[in-house]
N, C-alpha and C. Protein backbone atom coordinates (compact mmCIF):
# COMPACT_ATOMS: atom_id res chain seq x y z
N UNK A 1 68.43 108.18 -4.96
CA UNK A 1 67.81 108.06 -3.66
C UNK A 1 66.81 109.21 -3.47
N UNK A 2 65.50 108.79 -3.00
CA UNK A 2 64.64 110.05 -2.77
C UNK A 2 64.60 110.04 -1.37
N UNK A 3 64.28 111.65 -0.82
CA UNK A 3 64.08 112.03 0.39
C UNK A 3 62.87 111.60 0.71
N UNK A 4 62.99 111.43 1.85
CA UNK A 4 62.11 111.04 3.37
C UNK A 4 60.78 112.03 3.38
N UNK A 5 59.79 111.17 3.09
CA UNK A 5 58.32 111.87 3.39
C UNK A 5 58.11 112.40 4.34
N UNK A 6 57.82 113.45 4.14
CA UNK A 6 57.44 114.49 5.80
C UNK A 6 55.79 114.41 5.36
N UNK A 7 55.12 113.91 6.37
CA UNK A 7 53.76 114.00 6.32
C UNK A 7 53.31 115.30 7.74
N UNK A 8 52.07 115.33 8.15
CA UNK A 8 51.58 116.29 8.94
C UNK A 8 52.03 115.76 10.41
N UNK A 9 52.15 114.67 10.41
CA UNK A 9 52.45 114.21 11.56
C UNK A 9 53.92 114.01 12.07
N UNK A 10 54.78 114.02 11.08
CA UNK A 10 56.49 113.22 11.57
C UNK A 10 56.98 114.41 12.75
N UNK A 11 56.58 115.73 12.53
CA UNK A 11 57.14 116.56 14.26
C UNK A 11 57.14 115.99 15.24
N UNK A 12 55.99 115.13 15.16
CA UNK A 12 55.07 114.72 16.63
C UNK A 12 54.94 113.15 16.89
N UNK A 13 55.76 112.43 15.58
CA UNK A 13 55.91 111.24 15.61
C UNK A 13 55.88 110.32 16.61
N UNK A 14 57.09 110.50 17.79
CA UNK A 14 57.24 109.85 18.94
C UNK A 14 56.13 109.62 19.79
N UNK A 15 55.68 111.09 19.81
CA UNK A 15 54.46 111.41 20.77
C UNK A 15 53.12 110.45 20.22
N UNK A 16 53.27 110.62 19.00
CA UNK A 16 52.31 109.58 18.58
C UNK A 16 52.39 108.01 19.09
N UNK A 17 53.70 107.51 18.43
CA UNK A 17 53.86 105.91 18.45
C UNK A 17 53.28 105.97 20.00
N UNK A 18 54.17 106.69 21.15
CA UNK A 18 53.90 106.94 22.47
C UNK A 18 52.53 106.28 23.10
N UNK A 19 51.70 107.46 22.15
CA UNK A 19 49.96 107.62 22.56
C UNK A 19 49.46 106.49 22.10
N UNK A 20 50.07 105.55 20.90
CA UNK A 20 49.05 104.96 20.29
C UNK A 20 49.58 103.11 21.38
N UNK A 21 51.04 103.15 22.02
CA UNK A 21 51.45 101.87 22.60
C UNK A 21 50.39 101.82 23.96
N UNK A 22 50.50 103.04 24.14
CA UNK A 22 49.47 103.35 25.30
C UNK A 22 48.24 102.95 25.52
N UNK A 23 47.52 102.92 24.37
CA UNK A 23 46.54 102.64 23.76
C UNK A 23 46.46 101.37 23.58
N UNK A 24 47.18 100.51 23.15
CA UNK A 24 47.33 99.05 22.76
C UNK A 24 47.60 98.36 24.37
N UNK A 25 48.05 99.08 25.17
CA UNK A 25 48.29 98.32 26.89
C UNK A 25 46.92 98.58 26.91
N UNK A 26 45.98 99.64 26.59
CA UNK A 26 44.84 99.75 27.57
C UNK A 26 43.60 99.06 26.57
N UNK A 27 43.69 98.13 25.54
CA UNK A 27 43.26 97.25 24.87
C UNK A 27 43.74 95.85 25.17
N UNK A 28 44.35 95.83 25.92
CA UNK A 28 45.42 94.08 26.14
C UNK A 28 44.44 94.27 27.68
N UNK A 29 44.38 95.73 28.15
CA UNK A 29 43.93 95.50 29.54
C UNK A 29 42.30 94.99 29.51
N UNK A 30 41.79 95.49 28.50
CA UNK A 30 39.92 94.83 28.55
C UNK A 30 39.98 93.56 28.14
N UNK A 31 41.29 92.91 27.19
CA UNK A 31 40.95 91.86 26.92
C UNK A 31 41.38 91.07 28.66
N UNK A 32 42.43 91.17 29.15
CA UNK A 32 42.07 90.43 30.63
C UNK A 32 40.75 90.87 31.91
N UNK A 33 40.18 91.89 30.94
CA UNK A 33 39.20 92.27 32.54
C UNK A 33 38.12 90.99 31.77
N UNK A 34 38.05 90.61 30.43
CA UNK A 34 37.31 90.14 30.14
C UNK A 34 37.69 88.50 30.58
N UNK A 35 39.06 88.09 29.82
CA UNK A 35 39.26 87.26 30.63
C UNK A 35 38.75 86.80 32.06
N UNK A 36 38.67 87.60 32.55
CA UNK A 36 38.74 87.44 34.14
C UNK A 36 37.03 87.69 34.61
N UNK A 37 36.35 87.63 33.65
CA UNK A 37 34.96 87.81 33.54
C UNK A 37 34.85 89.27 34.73
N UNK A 38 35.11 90.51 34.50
CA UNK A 38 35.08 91.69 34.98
C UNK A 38 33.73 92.24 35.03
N UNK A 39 33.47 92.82 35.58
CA UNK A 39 32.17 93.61 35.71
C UNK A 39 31.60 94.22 34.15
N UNK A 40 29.99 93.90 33.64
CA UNK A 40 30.59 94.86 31.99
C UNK A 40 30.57 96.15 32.27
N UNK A 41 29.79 96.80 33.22
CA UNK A 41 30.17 98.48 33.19
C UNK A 41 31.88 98.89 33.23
N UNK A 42 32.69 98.12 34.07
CA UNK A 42 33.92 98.53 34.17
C UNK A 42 34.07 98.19 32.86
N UNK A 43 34.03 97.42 32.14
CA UNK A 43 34.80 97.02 31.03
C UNK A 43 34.39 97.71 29.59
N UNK A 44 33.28 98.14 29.79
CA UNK A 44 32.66 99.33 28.95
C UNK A 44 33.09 101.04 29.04
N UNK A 45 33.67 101.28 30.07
CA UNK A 45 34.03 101.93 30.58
C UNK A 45 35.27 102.15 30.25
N UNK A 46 36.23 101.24 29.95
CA UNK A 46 37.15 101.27 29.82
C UNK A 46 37.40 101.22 28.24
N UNK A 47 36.69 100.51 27.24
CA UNK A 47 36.27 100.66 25.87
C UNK A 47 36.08 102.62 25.54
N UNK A 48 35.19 103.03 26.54
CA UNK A 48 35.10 104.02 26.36
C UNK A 48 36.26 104.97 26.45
N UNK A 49 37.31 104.69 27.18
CA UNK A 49 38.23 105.29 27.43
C UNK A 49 39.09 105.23 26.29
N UNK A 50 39.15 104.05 25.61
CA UNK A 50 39.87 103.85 24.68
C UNK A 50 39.60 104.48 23.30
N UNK A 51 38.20 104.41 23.20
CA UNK A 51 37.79 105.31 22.00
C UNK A 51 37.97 106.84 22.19
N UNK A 52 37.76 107.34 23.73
CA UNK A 52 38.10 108.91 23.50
C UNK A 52 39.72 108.91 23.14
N UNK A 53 40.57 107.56 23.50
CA UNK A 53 42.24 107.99 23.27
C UNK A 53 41.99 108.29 21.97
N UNK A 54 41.69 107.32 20.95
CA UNK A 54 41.59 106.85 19.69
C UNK A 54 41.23 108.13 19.33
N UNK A 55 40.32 109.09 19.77
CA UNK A 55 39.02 110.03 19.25
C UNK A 55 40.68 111.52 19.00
N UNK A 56 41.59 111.29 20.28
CA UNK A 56 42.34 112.31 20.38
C UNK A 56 43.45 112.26 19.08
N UNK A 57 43.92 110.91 19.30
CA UNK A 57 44.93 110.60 18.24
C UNK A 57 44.43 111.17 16.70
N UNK A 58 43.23 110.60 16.91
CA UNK A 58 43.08 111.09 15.17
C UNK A 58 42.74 112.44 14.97
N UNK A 59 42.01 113.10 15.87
CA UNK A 59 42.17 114.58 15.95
C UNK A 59 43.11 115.19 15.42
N UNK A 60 44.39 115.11 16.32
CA UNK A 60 45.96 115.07 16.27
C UNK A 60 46.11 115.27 14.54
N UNK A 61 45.79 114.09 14.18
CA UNK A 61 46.84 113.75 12.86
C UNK A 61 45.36 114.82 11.68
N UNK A 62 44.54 114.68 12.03
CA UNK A 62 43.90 115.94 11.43
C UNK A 62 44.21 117.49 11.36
N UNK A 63 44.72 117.89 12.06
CA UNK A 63 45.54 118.74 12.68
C UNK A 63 46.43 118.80 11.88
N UNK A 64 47.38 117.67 11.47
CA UNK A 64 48.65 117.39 11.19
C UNK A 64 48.05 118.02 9.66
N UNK A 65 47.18 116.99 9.61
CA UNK A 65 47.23 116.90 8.03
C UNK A 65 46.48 118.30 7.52
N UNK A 66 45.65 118.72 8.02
CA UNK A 66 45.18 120.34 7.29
C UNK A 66 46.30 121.30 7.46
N UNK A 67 47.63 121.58 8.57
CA UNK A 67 47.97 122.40 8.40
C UNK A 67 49.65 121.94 7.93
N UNK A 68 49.87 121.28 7.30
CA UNK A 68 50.90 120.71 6.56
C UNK A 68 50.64 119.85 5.23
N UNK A 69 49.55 118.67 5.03
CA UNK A 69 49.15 118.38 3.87
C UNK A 69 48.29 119.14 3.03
N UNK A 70 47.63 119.96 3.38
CA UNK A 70 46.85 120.50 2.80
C UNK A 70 47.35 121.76 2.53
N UNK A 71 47.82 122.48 2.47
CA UNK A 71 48.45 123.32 3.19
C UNK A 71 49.11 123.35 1.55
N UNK A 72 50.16 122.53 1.55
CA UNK A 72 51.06 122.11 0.49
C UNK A 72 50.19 121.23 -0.77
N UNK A 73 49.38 120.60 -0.52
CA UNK A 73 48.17 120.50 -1.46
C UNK A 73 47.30 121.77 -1.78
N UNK A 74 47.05 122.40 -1.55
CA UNK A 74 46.76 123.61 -2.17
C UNK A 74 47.66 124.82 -3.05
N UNK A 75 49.36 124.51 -2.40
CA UNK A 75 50.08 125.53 -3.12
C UNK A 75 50.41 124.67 -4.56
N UNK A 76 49.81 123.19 -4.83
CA UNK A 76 49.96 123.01 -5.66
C UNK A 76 48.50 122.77 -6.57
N UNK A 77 47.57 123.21 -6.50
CA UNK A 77 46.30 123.64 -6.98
C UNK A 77 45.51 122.28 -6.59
N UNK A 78 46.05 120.88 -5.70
CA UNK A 78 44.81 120.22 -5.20
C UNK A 78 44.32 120.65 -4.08
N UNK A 79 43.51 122.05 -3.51
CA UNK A 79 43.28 122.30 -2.52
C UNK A 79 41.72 121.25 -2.55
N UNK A 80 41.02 121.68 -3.46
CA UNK A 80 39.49 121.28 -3.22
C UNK A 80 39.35 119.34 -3.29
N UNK A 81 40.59 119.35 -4.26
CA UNK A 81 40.11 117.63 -3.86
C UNK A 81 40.87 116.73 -2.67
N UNK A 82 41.76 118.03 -1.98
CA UNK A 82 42.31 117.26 -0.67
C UNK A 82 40.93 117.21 0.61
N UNK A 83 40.19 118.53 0.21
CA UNK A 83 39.44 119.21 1.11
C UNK A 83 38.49 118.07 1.15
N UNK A 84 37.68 117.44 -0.09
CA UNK A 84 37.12 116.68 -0.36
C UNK A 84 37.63 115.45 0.29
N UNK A 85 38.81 115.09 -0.06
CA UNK A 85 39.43 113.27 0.69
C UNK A 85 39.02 113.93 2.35
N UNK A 86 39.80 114.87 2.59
CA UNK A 86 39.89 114.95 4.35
C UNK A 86 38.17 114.76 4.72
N UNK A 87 37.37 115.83 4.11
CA UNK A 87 35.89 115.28 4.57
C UNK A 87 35.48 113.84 4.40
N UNK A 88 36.19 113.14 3.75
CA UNK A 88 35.12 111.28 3.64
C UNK A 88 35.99 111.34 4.86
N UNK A 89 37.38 111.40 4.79
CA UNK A 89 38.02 110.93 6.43
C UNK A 89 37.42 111.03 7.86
N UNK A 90 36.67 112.16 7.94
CA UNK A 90 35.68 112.57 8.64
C UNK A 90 34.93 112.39 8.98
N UNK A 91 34.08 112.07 7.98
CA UNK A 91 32.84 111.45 8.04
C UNK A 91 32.83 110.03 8.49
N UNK A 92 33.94 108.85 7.71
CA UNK A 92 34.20 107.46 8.48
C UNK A 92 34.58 107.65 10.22
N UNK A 93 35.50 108.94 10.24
CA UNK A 93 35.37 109.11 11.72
C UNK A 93 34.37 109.04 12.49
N UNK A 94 32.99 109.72 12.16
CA UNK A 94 32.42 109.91 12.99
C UNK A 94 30.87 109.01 12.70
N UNK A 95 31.02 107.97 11.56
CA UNK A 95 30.12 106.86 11.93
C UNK A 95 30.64 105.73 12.68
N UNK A 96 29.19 105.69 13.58
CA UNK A 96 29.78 104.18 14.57
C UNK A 96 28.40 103.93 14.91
N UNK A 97 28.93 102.82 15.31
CA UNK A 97 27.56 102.11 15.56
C UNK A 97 26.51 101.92 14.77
C-alpha cells in the first residue's frame, strides 16, 4: 500500500472544494439570469465575478504549489524544470481572450 499524496494544496483542501462549490452556484446563477433573458451588463458582471473567484483559487494553489511542490522538487535537483512547468502554468493563466 502506498501513502497518500500530499500535494501544495491538501492543508487547505476543504477551503478549496468550499471556494470552488461556490463558484459552481455562481455559474448555475448566470446560466438562469440568462435563462431569464437578464440584463447583459448584469450578467457580464457577474462572469466577471466569477473569473476574479477563479483568478483567486488558482492563485491559491500557486502558492500551494511553489512553496510545497517546488520546494521538494528542488531538494531533489528538479528545481529548474519545475520552475519551467509552473511558468507555462502561468502563462495559460494569463491568456484570454
Amino acid at each position: 500500500m502506498t501513502a497518500p499524496v500530499t500535494r501544495g494544496y491538501t492543508a487547505t483542501k476543504d477551503q478549496l472544494q468550499s471556494r470552488l462549490r461556490r463558484i459552481e452556484g455562481q455559474v448555475r446563477g448566470v446560466e438562469k439570469m440568462v435563462d431569464e433573458d437578464r440584463y447583459c451588463i448584469d450578467v457580464l458582471t457577474q462572469i466577471s465575478a466569477i473569473q476574479a473567484a477563479l483568478d483567486k483559487v488558482a492563485l491559491g494553489l500557486l502558492d500551494g504549489h511553489t512553496r510545497h511542490c517546488m520546494h521538494h522538487g528542488a531538494e531533489e535537483g528538479k528545481g529548474d524544470e519545475m520552475a519551467t512547468e509552473m511558468m507555462a502554468a502561468v502563462g495559460r493563466l494569463l491568456r484570454r481572450g
